[in-house]
C-alpha atoms as a PDB file:
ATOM      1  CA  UNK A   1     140.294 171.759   0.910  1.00  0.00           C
ATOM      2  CA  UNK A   2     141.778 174.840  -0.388  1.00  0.00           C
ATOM      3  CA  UNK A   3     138.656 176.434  -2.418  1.00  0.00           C
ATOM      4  CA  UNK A   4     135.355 177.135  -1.252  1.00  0.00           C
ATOM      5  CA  UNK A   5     133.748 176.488  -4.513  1.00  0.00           C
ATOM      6  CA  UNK A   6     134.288 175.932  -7.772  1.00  0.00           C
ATOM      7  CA  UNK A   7     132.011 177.098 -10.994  1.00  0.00           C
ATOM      8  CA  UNK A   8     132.423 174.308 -13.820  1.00  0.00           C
ATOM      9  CA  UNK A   9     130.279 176.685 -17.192  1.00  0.00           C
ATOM     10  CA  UNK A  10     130.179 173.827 -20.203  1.00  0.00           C
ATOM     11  CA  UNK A  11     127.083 173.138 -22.550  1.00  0.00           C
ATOM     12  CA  UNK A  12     128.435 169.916 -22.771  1.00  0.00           C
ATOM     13  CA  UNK A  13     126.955 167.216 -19.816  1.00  0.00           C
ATOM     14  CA  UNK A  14     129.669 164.822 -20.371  1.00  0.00           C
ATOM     15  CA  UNK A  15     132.601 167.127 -19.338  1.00  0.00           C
ATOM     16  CA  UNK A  16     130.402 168.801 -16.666  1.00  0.00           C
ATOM     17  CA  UNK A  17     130.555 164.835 -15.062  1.00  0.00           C
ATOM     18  CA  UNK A  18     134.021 164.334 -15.841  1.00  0.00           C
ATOM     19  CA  UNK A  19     135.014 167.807 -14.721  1.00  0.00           C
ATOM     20  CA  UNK A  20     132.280 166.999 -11.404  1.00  0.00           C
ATOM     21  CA  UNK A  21     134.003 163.648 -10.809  1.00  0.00           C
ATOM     22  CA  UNK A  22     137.456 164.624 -10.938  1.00  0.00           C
ATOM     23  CA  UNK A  23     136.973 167.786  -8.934  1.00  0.00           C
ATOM     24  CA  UNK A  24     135.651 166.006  -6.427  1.00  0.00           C
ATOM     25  CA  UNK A  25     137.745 162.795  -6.169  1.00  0.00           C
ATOM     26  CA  UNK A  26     140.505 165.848  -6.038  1.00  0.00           C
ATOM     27  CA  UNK A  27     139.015 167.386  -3.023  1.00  0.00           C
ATOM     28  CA  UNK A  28     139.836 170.736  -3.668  1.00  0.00           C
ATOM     29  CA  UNK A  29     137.122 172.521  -3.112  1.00  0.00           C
ATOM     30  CA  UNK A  30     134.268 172.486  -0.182  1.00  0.00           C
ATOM     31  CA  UNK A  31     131.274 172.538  -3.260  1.00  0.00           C
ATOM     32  CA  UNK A  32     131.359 172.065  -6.904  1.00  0.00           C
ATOM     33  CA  UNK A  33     129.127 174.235  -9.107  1.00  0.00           C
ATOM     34  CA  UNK A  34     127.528 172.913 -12.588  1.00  0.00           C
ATOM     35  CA  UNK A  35     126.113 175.056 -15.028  1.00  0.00           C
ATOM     36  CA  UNK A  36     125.255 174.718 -18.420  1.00  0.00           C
ATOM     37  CA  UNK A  37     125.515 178.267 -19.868  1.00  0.00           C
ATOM     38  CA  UNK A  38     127.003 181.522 -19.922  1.00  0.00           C
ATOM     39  CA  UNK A  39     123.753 183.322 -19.109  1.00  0.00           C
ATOM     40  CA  UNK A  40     123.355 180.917 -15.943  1.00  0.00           C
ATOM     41  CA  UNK A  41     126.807 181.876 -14.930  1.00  0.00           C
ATOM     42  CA  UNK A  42     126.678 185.480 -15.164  1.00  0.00           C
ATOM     43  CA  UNK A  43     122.973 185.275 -13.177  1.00  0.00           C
ATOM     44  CA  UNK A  44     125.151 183.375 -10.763  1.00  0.00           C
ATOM     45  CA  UNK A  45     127.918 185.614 -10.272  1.00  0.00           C
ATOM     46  CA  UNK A  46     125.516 188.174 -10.020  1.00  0.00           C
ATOM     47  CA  UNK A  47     123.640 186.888  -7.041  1.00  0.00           C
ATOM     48  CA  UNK A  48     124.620 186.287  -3.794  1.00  0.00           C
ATOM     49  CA  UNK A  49     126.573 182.867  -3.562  1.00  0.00           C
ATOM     50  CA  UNK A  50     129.401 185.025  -5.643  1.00  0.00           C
ATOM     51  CA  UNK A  51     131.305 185.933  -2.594  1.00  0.00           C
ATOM     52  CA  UNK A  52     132.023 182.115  -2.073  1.00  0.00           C
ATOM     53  CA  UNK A  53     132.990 181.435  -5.646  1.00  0.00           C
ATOM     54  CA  UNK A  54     136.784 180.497  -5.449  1.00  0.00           C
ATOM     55  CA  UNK A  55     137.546 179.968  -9.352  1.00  0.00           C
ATOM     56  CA  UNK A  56     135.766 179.705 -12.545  1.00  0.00           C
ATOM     57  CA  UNK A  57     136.573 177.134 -15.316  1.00  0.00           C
ATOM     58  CA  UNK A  58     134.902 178.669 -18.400  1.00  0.00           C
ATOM     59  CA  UNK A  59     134.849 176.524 -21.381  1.00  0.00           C
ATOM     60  CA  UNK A  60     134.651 178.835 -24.531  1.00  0.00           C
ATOM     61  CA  UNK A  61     132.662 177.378 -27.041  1.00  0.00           C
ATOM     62  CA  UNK A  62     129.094 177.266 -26.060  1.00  0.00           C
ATOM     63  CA  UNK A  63     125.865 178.338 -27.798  1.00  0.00           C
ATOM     64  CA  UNK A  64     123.715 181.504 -26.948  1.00  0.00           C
ATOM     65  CA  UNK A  65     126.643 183.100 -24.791  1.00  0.00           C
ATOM     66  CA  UNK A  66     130.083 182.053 -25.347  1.00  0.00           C
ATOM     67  CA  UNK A  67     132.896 182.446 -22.819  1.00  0.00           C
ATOM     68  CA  UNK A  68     134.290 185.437 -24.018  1.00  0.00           C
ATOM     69  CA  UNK A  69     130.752 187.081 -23.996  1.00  0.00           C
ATOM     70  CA  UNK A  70     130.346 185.873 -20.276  1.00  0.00           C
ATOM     71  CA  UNK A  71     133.900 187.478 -19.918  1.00  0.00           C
ATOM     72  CA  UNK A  72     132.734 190.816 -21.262  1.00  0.00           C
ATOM     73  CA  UNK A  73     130.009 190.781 -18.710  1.00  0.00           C
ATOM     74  CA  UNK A  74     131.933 189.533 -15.949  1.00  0.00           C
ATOM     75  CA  UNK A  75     134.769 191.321 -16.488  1.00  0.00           C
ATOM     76  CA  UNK A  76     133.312 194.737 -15.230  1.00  0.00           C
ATOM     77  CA  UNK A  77     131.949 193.482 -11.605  1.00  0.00           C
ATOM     78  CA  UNK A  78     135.803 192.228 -11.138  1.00  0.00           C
ATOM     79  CA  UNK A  79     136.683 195.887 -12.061  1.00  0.00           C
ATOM     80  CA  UNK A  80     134.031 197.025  -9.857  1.00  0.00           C
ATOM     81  CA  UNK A  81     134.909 194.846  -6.909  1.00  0.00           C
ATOM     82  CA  UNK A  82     131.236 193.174  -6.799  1.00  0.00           C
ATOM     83  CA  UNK A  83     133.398 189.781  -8.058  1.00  0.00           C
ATOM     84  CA  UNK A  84     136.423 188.159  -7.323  1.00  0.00           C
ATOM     85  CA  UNK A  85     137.037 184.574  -9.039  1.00  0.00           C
ATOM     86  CA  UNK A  86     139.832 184.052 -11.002  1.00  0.00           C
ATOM     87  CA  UNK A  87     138.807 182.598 -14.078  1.00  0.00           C
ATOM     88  CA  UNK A  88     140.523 179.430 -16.073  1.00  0.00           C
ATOM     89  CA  UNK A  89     139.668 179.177 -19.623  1.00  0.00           C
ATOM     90  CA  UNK A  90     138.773 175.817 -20.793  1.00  0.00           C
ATOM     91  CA  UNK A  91     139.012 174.827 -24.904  1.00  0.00           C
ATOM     92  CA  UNK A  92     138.989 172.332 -27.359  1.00  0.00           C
ATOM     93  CA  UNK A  93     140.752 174.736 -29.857  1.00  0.00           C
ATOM     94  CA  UNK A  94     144.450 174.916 -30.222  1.00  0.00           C
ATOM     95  CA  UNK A  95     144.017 178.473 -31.753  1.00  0.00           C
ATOM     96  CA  UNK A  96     146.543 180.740 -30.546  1.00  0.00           C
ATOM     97  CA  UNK A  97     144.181 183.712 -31.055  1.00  0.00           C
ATOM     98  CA  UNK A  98     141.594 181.990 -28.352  1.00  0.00           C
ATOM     99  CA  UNK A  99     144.604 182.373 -25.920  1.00  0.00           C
ATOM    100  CA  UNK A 100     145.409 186.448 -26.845  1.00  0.00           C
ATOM    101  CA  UNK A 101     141.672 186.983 -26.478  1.00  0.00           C
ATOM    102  CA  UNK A 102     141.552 185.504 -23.369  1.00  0.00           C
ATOM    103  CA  UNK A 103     144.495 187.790 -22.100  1.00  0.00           C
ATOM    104  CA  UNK A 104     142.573 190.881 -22.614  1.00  0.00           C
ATOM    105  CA  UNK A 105     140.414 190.344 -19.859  1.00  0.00           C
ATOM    106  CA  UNK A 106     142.970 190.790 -16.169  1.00  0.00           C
ATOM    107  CA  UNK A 107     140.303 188.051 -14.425  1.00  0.00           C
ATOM    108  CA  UNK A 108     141.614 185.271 -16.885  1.00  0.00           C
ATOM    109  CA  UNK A 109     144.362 183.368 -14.888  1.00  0.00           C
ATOM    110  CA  UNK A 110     145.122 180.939 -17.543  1.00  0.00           C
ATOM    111  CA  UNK A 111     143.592 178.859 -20.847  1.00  0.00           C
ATOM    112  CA  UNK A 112     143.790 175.091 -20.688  1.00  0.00           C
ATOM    113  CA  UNK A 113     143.502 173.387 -23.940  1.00  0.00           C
ATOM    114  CA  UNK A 114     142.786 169.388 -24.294  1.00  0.00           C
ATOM    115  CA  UNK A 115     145.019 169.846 -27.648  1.00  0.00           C
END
């Protein structure tokens, strides 16, 4: 295992299983985290399991708080060195501007698309 653990952020259940099942059939990581909002993730990031948080996958489009509202959040306690995790941007949406948004913030590693 090369991660300690893994934060999965989706509204939608079926691709927290799928993401859950694959993750874990993958072996990657020691523990997979599932949460269904941005709010939950930030509380979580904020507390302190967030040392042991190897990577984020954020998915973008979720009610309440989307991803790049999480990432304006987050993004300061990764300036501030109270976080760490990488995070991978997960979308439905082939829009290029999703992707240059997601650039502006140094903790986003990459955006995956299903398109």
């Amino acid at each position: 295992m090369d991660l300690r653990r893994i934060l999965v952020v989706d509204d939608h259940d079926p691709d927290l299983r799928y993401a859950d099942i694959i993750l874990k059939s993958a072996a990657i990581a020691e523990q997979i985290v599932l949460l269904h909002t941005g709010e939950q993730a930030l509380q979580y990031m904020g507390g302190p399991d967030a040392a042991h948080v190897s990577l984020i996958l954020l998915d973008i489009n979720m009610p309440e708080m989307n991803g790049f509202e999480f990432l304006q959040a987050y993004q300061p306690l990764v300036d501030q060195g109270l976080a760490s995790a990488p995070v991978v941007m997960l979308t439905s949406s082939s829009a290029e501007a999703d992707r240059q948004s997601a650039a502006d913030f140094t903790c986003v590693k990459a955006t995956w698309s299903s398109h």
